[in-house]
C-alpha atoms as a PDB file:
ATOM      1  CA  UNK A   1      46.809  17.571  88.145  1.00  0.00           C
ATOM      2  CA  UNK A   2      48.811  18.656  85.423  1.00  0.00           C
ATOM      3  CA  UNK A   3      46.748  20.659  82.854  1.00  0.00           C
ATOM      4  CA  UNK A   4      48.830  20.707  79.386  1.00  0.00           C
ATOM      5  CA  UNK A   5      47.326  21.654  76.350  1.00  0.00           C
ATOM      6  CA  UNK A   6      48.391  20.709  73.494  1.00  0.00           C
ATOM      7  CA  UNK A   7      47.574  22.033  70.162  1.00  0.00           C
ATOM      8  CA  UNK A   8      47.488  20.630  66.923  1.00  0.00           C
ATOM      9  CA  UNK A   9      47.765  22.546  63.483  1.00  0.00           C
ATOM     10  CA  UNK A  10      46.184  20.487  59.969  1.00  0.00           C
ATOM     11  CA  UNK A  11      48.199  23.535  58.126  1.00  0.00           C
ATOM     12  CA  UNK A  12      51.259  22.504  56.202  1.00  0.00           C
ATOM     13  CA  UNK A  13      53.794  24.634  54.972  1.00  0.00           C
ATOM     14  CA  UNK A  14      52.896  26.991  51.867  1.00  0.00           C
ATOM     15  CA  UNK A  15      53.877  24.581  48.831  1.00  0.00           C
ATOM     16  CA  UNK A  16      52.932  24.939  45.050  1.00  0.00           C
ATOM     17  CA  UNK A  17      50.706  22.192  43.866  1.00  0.00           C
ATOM     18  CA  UNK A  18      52.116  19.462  42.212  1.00  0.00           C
ATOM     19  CA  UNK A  19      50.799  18.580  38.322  1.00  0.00           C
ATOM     20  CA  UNK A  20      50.434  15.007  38.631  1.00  0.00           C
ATOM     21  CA  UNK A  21      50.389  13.224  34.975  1.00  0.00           C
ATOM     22  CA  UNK A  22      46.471  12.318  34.259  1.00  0.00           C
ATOM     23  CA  UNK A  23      46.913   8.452  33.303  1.00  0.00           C
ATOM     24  CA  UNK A  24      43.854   9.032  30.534  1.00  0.00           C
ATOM     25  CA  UNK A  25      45.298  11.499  28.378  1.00  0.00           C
ATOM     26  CA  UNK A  26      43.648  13.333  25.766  1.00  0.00           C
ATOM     27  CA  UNK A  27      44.709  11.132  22.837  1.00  0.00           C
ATOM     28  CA  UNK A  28      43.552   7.772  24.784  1.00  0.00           C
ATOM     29  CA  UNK A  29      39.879   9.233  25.547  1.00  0.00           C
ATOM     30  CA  UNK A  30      39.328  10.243  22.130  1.00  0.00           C
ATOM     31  CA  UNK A  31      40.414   6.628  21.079  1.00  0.00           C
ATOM     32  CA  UNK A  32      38.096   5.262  23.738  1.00  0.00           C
ATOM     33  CA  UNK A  33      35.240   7.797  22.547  1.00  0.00           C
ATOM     34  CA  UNK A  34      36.187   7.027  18.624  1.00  0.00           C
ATOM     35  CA  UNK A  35      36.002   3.333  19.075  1.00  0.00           C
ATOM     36  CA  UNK A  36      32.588   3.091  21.224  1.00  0.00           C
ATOM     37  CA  UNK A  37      30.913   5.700  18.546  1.00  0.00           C
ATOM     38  CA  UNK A  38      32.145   2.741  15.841  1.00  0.00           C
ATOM     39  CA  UNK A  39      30.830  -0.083  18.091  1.00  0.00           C
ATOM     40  CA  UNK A  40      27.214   1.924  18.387  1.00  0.00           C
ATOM     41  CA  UNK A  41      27.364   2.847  14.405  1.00  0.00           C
ATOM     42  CA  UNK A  42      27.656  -0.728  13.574  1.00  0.00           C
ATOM     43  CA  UNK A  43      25.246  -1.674  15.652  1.00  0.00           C
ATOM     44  CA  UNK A  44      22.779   0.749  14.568  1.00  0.00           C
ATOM     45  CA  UNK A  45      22.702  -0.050  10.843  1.00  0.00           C
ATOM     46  CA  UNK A  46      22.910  -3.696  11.767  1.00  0.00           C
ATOM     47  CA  UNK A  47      19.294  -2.791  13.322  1.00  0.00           C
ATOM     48  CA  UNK A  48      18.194  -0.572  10.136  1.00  0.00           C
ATOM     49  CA  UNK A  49      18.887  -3.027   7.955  1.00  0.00           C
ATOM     50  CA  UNK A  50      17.114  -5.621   9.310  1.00  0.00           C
ATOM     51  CA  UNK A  51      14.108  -3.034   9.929  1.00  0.00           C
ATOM     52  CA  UNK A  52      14.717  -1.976   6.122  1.00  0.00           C
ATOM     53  CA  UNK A  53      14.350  -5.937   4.815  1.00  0.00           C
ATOM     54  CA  UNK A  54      11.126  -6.440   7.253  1.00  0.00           C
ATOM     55  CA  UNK A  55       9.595  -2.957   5.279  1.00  0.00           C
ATOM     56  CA  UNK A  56      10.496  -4.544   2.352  1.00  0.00           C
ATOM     57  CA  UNK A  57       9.235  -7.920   3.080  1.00  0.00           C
ATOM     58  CA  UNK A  58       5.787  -6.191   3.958  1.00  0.00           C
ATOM     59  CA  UNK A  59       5.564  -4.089   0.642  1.00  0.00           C
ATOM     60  CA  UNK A  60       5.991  -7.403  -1.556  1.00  0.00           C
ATOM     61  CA  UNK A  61       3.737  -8.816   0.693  1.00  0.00           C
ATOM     62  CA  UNK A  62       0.928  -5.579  -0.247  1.00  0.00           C
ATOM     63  CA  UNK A  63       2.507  -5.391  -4.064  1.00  0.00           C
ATOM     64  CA  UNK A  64       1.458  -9.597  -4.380  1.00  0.00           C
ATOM     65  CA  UNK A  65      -2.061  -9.414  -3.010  1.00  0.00           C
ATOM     66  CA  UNK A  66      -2.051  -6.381  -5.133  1.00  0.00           C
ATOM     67  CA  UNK A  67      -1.670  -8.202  -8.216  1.00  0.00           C
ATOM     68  CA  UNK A  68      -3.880 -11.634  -7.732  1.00  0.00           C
ATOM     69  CA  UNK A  69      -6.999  -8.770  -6.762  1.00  0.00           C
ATOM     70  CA  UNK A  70      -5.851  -7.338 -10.158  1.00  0.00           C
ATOM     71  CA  UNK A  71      -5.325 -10.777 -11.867  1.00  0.00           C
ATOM     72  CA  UNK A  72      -8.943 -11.705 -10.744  1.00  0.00           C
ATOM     73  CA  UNK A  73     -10.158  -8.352 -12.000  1.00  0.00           C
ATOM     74  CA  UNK A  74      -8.640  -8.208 -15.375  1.00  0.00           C
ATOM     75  CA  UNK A  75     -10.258 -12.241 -15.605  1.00  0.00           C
ATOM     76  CA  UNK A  76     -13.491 -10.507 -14.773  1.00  0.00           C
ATOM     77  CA  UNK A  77     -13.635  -7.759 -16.927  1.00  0.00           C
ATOM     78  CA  UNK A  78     -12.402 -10.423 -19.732  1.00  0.00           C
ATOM     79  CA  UNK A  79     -15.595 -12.568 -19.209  1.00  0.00           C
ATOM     80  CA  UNK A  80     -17.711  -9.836 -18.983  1.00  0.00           C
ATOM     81  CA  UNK A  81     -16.300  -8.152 -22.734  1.00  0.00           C
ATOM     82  CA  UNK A  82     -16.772 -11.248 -24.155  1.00  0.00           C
ATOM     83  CA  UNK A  83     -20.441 -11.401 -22.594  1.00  0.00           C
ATOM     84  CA  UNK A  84     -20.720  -7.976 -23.953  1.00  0.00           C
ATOM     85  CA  UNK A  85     -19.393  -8.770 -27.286  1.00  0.00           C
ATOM     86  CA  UNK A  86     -21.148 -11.883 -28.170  1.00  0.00           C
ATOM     87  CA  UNK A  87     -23.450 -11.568 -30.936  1.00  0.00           C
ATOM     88  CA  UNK A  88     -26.653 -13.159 -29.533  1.00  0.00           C
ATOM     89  CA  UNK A  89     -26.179 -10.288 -27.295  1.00  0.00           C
ATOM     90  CA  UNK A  90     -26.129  -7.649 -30.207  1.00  0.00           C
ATOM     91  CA  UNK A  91     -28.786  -9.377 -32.170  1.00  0.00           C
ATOM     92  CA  UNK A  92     -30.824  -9.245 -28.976  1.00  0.00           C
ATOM     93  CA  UNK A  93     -30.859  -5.517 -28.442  1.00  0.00           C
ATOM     94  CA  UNK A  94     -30.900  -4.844 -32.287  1.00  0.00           C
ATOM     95  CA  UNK A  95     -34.376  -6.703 -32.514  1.00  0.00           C
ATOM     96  CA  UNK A  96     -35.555  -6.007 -29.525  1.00  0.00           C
ATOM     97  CA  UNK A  97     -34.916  -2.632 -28.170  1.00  0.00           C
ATOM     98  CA  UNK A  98     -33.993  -0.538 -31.792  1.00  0.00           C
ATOM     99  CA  UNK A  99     -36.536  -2.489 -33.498  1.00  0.00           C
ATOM    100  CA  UNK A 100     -34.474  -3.455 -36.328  1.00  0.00           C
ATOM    101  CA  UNK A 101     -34.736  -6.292 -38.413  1.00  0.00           C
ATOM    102  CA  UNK A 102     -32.611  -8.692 -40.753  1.00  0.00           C
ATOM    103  CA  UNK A 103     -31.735  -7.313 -43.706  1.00  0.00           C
ATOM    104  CA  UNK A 104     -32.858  -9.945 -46.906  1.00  0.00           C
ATOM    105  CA  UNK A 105     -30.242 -11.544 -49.228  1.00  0.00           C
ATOM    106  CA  UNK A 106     -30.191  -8.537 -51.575  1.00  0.00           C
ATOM    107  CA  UNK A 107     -30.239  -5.531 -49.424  1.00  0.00           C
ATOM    108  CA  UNK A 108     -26.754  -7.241 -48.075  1.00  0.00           C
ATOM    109  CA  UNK A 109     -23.615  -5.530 -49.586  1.00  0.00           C
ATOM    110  CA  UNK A 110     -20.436  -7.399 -49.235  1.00  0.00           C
ATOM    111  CA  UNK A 111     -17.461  -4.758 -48.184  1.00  0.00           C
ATOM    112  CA  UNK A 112     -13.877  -5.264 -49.140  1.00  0.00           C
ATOM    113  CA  UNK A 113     -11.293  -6.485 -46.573  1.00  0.00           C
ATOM    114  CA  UNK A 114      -7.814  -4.987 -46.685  1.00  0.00           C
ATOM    115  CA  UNK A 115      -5.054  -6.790 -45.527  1.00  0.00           C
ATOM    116  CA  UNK A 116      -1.816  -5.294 -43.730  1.00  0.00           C
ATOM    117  CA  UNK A 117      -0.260  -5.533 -47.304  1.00  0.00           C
ATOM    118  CA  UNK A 118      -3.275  -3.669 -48.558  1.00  0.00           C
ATOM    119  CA  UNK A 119      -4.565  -6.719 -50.806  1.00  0.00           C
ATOM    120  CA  UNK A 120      -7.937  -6.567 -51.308  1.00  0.00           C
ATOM    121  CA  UNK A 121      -9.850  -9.816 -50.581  1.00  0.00           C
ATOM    122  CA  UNK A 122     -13.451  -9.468 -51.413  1.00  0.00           C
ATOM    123  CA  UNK A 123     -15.128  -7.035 -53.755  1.00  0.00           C
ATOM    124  CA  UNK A 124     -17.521  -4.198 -52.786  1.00  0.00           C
ATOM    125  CA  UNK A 125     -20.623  -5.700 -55.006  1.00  0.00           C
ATOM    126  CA  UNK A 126     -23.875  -6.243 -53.702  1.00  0.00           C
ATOM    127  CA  UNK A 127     -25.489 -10.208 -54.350  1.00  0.00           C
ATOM    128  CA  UNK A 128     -27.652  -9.620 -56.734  1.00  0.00           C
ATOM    129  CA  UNK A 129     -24.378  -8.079 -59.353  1.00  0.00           C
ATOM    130  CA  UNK A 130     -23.273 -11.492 -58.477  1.00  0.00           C
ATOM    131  CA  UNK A 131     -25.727 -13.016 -59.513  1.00  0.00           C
ATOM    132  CA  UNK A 132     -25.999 -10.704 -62.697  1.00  0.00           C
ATOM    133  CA  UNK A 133     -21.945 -11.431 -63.235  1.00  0.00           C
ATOM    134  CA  UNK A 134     -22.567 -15.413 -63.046  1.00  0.00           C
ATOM    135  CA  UNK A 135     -25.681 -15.559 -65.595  1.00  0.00           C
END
């Protein structure tokens, strides 16, 4: 039998390590970096603005149904002045609950109206200096 032994060493030689040239350098990855943080900008204000026109979209949308409720309203409250206004109305509540009464021909005093020139249309007599003025 022949007993050898042999024995095998992993170590090399002492060497210095060798720089090998990164094929990335710094100047390519912050190109690469630059141009994805471009790519990801554009997209994201691609997405805002069509979030921003949807927002507006739904504000008109509120503002309209804003304006027919106040449409109908201000048609309401028109019907409802002229209700208030109208002079059976008046008359009504005069008579009825102040307890007044028509006035007869002569207690009636005629006013003068001014115009924007400041004419004066109608004198301030009562009827019966009318009447004394026409005999």
């Amino acid at each position: 039998m022949n007993n050898r032994v042999y024995i095998q060493s992993n170590r090399l030689p002492k060497q210095d390590p060798v720089k090998e040239k990164d094929p990335l350098n710094f100047r390519s990855l912050m190109l690469i970096l630059f141009t994805c943080s471009m790519i990801v900008i554009g997209i994201l204000s691609y997405i805002w603005r069509g979030v921003e026109i949807l927002s507006i979209g739904y504000r008109m949308r509120d503002i309209y149904s804003q304006q027919h409720l106040l449409q109908e309203q201000r048609q309401r409250l028109i019907l409802e002045r002229a209700a208030l206004r109208s002079m059976k109305r008046v008359e009504h509540i005069a008579s009825s609950d102040l307890n007044l009464v028509k006035p007869n021909p002569d207690q009636m005093i005629i006013l003068p109206r001014r115009t924007a020139a400041g004419d004066v249309r109608a004198t301030g007599t009562t009827n019966n200096e009318l009447r004394n003025q026409q005999n």
